[in-house]
C-alpha atoms as a PDB file:
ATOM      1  CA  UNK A   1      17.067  92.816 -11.212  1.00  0.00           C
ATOM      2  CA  UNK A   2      15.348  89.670 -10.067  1.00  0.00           C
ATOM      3  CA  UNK A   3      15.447  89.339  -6.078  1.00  0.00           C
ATOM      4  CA  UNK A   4      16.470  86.183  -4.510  1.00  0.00           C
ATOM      5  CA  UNK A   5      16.248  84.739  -1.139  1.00  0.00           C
ATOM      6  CA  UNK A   6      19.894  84.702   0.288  1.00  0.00           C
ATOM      7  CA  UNK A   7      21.568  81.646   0.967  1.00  0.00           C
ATOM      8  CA  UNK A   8      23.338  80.585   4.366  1.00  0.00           C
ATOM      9  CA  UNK A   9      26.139  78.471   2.260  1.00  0.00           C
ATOM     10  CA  UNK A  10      26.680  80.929  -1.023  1.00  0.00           C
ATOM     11  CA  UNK A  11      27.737  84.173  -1.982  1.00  0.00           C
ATOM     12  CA  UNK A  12      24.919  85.235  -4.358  1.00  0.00           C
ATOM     13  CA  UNK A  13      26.196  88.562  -5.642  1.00  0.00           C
ATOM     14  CA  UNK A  14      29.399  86.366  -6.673  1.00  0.00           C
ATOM     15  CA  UNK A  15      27.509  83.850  -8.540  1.00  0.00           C
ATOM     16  CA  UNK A  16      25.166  85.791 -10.405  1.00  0.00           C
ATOM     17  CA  UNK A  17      28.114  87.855 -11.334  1.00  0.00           C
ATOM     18  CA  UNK A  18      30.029  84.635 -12.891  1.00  0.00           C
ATOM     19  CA  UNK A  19      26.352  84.377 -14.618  1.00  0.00           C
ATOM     20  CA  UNK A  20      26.135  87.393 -16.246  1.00  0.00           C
ATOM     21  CA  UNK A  21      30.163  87.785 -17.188  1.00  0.00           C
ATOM     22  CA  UNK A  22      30.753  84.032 -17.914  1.00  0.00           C
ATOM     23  CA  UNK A  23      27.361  82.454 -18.734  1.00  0.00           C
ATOM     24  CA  UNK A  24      25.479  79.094 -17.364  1.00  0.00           C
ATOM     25  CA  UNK A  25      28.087  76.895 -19.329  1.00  0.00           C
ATOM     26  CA  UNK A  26      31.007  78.709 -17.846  1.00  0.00           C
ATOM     27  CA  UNK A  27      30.043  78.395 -14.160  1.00  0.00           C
ATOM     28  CA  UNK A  28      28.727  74.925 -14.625  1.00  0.00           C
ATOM     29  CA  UNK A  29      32.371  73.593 -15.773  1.00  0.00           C
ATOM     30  CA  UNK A  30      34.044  75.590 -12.772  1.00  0.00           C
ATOM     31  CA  UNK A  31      31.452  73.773 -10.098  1.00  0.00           C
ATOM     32  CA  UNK A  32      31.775  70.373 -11.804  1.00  0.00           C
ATOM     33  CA  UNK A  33      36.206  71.270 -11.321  1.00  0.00           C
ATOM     34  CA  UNK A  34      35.070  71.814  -8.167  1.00  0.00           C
ATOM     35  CA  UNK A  35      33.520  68.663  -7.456  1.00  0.00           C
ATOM     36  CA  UNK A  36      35.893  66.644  -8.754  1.00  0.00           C
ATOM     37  CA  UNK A  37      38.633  69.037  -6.800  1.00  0.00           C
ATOM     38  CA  UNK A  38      37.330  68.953  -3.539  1.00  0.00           C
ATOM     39  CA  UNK A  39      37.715  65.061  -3.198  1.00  0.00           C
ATOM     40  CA  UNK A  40      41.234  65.275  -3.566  1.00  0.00           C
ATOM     41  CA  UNK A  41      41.447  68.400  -1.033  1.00  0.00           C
ATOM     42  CA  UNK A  42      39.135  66.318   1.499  1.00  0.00           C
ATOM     43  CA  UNK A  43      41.740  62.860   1.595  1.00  0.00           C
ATOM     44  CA  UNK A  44      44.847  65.549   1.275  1.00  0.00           C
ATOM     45  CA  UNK A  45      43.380  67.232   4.699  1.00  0.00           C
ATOM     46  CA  UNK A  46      42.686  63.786   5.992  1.00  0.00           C
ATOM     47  CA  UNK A  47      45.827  62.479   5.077  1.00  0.00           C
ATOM     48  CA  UNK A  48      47.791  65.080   7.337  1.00  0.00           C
ATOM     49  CA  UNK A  49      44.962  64.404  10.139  1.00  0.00           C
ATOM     50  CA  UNK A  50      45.655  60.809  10.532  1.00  0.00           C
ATOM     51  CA  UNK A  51      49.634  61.728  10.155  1.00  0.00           C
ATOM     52  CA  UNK A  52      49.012  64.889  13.002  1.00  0.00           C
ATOM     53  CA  UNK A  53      51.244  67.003  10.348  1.00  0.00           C
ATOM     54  CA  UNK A  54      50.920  70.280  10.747  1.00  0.00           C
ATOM     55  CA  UNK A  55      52.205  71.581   7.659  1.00  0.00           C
ATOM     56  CA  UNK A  56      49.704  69.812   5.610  1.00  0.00           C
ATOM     57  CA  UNK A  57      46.732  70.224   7.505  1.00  0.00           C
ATOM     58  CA  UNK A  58      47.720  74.123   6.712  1.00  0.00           C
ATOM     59  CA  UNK A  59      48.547  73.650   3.184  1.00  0.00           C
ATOM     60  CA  UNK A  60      45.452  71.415   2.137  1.00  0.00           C
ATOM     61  CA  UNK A  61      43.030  73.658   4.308  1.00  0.00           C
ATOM     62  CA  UNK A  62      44.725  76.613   2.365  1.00  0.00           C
ATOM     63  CA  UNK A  63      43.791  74.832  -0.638  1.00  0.00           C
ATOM     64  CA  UNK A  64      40.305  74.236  -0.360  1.00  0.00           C
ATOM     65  CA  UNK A  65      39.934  77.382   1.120  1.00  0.00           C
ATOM     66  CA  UNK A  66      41.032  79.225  -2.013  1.00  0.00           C
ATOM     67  CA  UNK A  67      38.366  76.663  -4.279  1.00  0.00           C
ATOM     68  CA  UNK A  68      35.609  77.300  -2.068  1.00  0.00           C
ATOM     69  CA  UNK A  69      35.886  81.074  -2.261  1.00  0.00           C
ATOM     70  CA  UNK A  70      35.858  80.874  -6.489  1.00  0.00           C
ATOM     71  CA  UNK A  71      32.692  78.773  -6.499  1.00  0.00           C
ATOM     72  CA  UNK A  72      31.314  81.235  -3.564  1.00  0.00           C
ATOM     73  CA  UNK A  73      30.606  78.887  -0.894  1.00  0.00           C
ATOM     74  CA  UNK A  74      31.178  81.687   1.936  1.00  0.00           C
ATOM     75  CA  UNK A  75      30.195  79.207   4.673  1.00  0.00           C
ATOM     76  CA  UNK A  76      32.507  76.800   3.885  1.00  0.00           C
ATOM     77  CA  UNK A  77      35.116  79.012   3.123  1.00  0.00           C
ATOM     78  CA  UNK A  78      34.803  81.030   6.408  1.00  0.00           C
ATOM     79  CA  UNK A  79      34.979  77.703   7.923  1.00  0.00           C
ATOM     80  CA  UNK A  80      38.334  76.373   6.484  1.00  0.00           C
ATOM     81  CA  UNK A  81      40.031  80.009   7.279  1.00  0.00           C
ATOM     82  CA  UNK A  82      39.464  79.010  10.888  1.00  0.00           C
ATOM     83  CA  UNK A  83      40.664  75.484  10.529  1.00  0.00           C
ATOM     84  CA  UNK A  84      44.143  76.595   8.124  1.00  0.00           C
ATOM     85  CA  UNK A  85      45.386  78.352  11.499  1.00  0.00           C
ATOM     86  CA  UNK A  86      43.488  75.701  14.194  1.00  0.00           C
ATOM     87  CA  UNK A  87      45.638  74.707  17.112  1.00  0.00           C
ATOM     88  CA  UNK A  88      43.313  71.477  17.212  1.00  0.00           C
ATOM     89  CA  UNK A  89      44.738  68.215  18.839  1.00  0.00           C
ATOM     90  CA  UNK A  90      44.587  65.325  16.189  1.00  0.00           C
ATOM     91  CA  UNK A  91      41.388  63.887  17.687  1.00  0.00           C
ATOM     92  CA  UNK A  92      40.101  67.619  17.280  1.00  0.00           C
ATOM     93  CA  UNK A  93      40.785  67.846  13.768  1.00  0.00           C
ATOM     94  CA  UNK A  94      39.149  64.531  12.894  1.00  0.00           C
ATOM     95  CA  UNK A  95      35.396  65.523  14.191  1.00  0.00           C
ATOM     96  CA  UNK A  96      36.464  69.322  12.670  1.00  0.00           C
ATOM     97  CA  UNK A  97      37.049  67.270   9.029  1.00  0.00           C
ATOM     98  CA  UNK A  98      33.802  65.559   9.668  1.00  0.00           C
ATOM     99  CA  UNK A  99      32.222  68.967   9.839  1.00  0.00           C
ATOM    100  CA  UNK A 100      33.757  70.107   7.176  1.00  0.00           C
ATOM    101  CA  UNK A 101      32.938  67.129   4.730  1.00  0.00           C
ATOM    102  CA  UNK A 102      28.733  67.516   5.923  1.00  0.00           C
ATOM    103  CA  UNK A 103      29.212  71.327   5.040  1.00  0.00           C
ATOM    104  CA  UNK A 104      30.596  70.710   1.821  1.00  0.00           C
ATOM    105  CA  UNK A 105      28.270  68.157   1.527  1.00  0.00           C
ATOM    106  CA  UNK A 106      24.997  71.117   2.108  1.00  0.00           C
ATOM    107  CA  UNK A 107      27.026  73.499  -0.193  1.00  0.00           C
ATOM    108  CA  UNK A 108      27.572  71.222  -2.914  1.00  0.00           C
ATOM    109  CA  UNK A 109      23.592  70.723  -2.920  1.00  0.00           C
ATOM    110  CA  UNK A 110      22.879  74.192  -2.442  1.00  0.00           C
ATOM    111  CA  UNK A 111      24.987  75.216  -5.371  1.00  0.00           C
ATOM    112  CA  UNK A 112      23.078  72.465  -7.411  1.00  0.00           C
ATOM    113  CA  UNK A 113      19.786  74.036  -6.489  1.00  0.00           C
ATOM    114  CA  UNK A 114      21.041  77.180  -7.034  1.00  0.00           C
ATOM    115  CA  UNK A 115      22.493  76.356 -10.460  1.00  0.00           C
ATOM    116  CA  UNK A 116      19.492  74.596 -11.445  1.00  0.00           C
ATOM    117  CA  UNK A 117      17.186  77.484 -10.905  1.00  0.00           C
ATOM    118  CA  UNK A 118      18.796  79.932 -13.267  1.00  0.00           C
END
């Protein structure tokens, strides 16, 4: 078993799992889903920022927080778990979204680099 450095943004042990069950093609079409995805989660979660609702800051957080646990992103998904149940003022949840896009941003690349070393 090859050893690996661990990563701050992904679950490893996940990952090289999908690898050896699924296969590089496999995992590659379930990150590039997730790419395409996460834009639409991002502008759902700011859409019920800029309208302060509630109920679809939860939903959409929910949301992304399920798709960033099945491409192992543990960071980010340990972050939006926090945020789903957040009793954030509006103005809160905007610089908490802008946190949220730069992680996403770092996992996306980190999964990249990951993906492109195996």
């Amino acid at each position: 078993m090859e050893t690996e450095q661990s990563s701050p943004f992904l679950d490893l042990e996940l990952l090289h799992g999908y690898l050896d069950s699924l296969g590089k093609p496999i995992v590659e079409q379930m990150f590039a889903l997730y790419c395409q995805q996460v834009k639409i989660y991002l502008n759902d979660i700011e859409s019920a920022q800029v309208n302060n609702s509630l109920s679809g800051w939860q939903e959409h957080c929910h949301k992304m927080k399920g798709a960033t646990a099945s491409v192992g992103m543990y960071k980010l998904h340990g972050q939006l778990k926090l945020l789903e149940h957040t009793a954030a003022s509006q103005q809160q949840k905007l610089v908490l979204l802008t946190e949220v896009k730069l992680e996403n941003e770092q996992a996306i690349l980190a999964f990249k680099e990951w993906l492109a070393s195996h």
